[in-house]
PDB file of N, CA and C in Angstrom:
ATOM      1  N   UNK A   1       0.851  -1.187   0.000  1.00  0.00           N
ATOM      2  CA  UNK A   1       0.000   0.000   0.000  1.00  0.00           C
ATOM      3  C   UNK A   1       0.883   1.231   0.000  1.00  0.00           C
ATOM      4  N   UNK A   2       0.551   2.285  -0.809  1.00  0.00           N
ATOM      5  CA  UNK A   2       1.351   3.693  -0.628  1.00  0.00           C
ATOM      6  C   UNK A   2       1.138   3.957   0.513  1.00  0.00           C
ATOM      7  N   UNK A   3       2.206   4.904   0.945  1.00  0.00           N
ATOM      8  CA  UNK A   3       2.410   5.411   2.630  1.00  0.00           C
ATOM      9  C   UNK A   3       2.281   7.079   2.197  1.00  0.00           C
ATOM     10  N   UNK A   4       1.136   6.843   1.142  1.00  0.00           N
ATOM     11  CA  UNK A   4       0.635   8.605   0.761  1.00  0.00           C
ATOM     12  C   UNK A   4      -0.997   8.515   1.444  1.00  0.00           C
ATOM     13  N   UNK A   5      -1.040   8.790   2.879  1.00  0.00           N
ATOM     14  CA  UNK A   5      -2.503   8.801   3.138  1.00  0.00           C
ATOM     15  C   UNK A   5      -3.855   9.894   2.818  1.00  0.00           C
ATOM     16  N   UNK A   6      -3.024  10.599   1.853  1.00  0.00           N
ATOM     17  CA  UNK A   6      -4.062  12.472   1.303  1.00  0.00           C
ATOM     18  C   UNK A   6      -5.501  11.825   1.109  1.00  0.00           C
ATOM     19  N   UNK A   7      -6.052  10.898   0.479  1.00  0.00           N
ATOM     20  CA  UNK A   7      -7.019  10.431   0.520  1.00  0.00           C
ATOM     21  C   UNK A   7      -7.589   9.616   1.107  1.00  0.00           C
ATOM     22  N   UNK A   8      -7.291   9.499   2.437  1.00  0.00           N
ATOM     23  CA  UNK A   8      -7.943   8.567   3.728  1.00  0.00           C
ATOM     24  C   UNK A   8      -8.956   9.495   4.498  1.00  0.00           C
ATOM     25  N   UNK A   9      -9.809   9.090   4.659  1.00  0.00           N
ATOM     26  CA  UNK A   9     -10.516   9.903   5.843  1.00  0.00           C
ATOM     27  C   UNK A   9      -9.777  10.411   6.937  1.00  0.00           C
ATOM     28  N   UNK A  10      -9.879  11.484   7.462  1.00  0.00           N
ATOM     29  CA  UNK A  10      -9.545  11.935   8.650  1.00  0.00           C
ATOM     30  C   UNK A  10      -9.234  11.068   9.366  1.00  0.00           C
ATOM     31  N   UNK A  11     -10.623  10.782  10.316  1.00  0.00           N
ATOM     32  CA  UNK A  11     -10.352   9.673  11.327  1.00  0.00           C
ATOM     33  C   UNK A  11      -9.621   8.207  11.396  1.00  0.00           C
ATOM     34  N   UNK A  12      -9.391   7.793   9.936  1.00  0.00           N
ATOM     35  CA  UNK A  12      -8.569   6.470   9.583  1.00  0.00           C
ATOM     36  C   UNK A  12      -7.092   6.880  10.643  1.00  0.00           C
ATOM     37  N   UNK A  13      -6.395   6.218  12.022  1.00  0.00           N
ATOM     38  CA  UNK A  13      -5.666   6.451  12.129  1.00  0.00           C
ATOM     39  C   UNK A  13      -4.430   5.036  12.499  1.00  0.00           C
ATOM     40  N   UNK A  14      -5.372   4.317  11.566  1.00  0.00           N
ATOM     41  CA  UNK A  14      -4.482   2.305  11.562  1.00  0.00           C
ATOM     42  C   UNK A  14      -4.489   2.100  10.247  1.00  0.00           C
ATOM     43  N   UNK A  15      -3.691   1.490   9.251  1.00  0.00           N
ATOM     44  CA  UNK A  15      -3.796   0.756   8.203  1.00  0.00           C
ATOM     45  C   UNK A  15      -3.424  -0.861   8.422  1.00  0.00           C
ATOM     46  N   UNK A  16      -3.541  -1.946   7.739  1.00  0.00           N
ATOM     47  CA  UNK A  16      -3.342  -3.008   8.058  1.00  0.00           C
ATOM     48  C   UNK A  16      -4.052  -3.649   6.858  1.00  0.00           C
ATOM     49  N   UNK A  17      -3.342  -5.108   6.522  1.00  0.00           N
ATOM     50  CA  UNK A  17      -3.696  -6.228   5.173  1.00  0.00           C
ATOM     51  C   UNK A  17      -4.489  -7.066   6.027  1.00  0.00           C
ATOM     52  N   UNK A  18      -5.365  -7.744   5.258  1.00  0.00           N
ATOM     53  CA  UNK A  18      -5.397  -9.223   5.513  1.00  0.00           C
ATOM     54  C   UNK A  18      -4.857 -10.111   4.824  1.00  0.00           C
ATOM     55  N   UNK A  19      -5.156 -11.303   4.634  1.00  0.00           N
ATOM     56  CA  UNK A  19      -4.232 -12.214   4.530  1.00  0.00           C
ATOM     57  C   UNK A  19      -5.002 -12.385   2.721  1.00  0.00           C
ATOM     58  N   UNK A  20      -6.457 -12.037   2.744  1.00  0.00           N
ATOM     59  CA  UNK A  20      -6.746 -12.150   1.178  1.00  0.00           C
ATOM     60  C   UNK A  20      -6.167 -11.121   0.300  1.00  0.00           C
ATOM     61  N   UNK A  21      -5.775  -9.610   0.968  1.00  0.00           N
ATOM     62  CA  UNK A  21      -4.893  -9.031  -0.042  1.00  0.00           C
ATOM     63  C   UNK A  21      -5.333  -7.304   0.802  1.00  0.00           C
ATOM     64  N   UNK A  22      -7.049  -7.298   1.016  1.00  0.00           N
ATOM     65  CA  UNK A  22      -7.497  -6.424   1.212  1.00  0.00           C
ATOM     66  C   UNK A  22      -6.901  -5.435   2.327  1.00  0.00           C
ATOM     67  N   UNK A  23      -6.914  -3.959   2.023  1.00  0.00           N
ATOM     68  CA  UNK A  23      -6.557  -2.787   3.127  1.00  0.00           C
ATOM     69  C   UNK A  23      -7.310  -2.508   3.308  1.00  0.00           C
ATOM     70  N   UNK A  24      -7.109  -2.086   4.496  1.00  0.00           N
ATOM     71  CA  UNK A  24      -8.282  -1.666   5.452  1.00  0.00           C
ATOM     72  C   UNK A  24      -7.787  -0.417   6.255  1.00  0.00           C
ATOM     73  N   UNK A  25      -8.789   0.406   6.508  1.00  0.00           N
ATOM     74  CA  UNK A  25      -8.235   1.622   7.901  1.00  0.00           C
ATOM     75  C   UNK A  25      -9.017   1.424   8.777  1.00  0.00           C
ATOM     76  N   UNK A  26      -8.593   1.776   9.861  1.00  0.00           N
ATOM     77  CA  UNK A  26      -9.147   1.908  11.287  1.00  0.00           C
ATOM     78  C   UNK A  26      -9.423   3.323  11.750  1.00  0.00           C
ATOM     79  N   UNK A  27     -10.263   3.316  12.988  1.00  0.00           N
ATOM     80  CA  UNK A  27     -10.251   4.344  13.203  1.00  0.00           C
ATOM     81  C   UNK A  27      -9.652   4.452  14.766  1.00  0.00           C
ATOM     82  N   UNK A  28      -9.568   3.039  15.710  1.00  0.00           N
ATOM     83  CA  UNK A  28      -8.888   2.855  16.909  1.00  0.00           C
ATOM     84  C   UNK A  28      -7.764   1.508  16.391  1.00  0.00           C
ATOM     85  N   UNK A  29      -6.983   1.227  17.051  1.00  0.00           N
ATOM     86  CA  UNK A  29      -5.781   0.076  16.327  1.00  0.00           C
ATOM     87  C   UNK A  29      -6.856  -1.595  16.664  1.00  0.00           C
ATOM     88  N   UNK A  30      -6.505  -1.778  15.422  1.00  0.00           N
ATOM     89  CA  UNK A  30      -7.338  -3.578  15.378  1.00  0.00           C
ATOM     90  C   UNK A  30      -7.107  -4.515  15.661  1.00  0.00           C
ATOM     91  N   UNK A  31      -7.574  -5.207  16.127  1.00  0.00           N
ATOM     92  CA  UNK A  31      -7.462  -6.794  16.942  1.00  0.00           C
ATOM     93  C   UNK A  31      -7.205  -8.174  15.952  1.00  0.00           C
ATOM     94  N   UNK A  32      -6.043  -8.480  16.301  1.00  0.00           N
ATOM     95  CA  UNK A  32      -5.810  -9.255  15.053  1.00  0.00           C
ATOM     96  C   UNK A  32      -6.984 -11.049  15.040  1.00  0.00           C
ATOM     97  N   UNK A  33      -7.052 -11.663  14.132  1.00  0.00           N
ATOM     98  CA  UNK A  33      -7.822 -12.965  14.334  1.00  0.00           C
ATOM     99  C   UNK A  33      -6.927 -14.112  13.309  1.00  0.00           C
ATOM    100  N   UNK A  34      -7.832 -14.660  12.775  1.00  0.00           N
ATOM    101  CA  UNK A  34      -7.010 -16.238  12.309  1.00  0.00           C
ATOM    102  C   UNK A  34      -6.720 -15.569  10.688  1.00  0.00           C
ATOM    103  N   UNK A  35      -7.423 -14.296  10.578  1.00  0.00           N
ATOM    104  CA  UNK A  35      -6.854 -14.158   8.493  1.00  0.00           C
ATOM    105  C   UNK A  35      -6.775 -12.507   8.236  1.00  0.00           C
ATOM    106  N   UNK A  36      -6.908 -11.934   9.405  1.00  0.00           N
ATOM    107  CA  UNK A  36      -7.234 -10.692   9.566  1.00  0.00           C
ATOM    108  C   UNK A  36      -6.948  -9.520  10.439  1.00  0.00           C
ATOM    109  N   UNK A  37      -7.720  -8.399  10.445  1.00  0.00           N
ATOM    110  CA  UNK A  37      -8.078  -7.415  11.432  1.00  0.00           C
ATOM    111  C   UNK A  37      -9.346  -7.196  11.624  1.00  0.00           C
ATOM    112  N   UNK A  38     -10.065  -6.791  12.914  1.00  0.00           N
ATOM    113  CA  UNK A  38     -10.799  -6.361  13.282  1.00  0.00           C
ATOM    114  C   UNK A  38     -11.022  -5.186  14.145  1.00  0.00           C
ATOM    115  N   UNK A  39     -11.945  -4.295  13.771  1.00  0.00           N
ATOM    116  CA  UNK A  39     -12.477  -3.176  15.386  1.00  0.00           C
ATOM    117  C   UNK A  39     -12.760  -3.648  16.507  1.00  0.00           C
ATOM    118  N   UNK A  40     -13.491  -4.614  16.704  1.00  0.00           N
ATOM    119  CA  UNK A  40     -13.766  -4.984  17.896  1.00  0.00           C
ATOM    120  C   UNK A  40     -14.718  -4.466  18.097  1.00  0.00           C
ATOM    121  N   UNK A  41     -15.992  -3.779  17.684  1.00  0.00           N
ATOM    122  CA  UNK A  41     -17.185  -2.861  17.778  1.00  0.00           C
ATOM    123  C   UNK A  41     -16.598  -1.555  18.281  1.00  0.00           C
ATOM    124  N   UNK A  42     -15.476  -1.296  18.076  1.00  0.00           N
ATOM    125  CA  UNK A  42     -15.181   0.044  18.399  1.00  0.00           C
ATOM    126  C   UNK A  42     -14.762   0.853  17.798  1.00  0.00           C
ATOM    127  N   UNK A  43     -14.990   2.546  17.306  1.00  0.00           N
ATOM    128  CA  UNK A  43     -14.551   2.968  16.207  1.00  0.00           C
ATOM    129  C   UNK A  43     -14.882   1.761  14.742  1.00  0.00           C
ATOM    130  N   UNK A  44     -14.474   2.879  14.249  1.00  0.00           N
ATOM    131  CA  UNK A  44     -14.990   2.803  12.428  1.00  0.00           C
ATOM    132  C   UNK A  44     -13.506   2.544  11.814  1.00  0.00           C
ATOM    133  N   UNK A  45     -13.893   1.070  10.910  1.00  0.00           N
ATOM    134  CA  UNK A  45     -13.293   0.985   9.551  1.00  0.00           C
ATOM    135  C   UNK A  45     -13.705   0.961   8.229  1.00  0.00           C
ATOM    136  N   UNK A  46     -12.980   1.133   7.315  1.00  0.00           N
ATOM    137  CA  UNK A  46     -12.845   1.213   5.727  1.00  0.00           C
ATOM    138  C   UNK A  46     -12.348   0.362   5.170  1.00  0.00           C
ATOM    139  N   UNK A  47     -12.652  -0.158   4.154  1.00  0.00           N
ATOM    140  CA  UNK A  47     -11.809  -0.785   2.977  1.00  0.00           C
ATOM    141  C   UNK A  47     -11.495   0.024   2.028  1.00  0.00           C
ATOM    142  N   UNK A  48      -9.871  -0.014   2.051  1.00  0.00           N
ATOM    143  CA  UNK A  48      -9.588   1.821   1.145  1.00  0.00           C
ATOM    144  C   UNK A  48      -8.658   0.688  -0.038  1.00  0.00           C
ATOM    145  N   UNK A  49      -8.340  -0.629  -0.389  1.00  0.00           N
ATOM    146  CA  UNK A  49      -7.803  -0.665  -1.603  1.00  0.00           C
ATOM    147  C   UNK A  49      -7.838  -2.563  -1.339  1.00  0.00           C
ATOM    148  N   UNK A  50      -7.802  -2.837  -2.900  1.00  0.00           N
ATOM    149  CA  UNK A  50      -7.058  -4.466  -2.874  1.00  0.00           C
ATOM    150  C   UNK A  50      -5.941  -4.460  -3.583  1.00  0.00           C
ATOM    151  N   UNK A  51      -5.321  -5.758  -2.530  1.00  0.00           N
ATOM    152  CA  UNK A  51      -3.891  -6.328  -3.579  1.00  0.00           C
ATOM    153  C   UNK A  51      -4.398  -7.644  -3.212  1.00  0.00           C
ATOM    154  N   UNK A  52      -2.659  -7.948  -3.419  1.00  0.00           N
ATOM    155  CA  UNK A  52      -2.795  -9.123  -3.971  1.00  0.00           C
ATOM    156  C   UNK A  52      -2.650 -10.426  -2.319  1.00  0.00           C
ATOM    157  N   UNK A  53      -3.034 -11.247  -2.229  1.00  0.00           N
ATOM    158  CA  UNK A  53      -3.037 -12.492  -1.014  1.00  0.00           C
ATOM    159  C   UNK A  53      -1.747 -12.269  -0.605  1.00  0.00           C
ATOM    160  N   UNK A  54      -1.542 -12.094   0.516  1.00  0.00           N
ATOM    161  CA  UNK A  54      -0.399 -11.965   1.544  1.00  0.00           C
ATOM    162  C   UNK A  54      -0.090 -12.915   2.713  1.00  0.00           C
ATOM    163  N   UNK A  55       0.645 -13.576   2.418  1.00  0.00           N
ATOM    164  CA  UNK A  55       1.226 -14.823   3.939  1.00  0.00           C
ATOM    165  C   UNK A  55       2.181 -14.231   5.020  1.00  0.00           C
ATOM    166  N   UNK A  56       1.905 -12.953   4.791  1.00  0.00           N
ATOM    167  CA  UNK A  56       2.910 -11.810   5.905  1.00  0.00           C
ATOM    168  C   UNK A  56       2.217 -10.430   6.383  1.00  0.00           C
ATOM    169  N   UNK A  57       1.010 -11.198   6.266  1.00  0.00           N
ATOM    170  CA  UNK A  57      -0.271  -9.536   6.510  1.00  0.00           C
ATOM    171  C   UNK A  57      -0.324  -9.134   8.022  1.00  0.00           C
ATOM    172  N   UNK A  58       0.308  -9.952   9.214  1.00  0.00           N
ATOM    173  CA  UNK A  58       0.283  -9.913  10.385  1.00  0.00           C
ATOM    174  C   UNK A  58       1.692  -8.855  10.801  1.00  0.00           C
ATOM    175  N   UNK A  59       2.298  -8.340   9.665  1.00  0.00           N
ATOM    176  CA  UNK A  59       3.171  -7.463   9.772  1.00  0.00           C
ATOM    177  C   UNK A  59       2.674  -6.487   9.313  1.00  0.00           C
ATOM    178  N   UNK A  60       2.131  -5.960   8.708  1.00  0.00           N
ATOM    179  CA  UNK A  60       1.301  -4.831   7.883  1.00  0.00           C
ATOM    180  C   UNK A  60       0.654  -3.426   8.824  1.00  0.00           C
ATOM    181  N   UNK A  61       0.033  -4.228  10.108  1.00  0.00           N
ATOM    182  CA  UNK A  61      -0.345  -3.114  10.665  1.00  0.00           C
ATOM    183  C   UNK A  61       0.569  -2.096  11.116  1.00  0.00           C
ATOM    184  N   UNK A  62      -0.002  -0.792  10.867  1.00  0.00           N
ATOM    185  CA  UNK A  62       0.800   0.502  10.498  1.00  0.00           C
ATOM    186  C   UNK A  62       0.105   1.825  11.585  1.00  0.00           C
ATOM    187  N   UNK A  63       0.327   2.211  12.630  1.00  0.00           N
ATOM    188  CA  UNK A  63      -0.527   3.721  13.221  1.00  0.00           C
ATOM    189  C   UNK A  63       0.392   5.052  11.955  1.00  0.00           C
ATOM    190  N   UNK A  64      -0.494   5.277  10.921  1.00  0.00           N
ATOM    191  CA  UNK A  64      -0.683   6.679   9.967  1.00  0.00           C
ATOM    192  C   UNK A  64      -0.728   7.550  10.915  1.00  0.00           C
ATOM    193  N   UNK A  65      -1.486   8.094  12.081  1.00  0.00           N
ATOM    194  CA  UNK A  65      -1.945   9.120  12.544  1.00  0.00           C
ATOM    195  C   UNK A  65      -1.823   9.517  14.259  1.00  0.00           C
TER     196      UNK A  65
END
């Protein structure tokens, strides 16, 4: 994913992959699970882009903000 966030929402202040390819933003930092990220019912996420399937997406999460 570019590390150019000009077009993220404000409040997006987590980025992070899953393991199918998809980015995602957060709006509090996400709880990881068996293929993914999650909110946890707290704060708001986005799906801001796809790539491609990743077997190293548990490194990905990023605090942008």
């Amino acid at each position: 994913m570019n590390a150019d966030c000009a077009g993220l929402p404000e409040w997006v202040a987590w980025l992070a992959q899953d393991a199918d390819g998809a980015w995602w933003g957060y709006q509090v930092e996400p709880l990881e699970y068996h293929r993914g990220w999650y909110e946890n019912e707290t704060g708001r996420c986005i799906c801001v882009a796809r790539g491609e399937p990743n077997g190293k997406w548990v490194g990905t999460l990023r605090k942008i903000r």
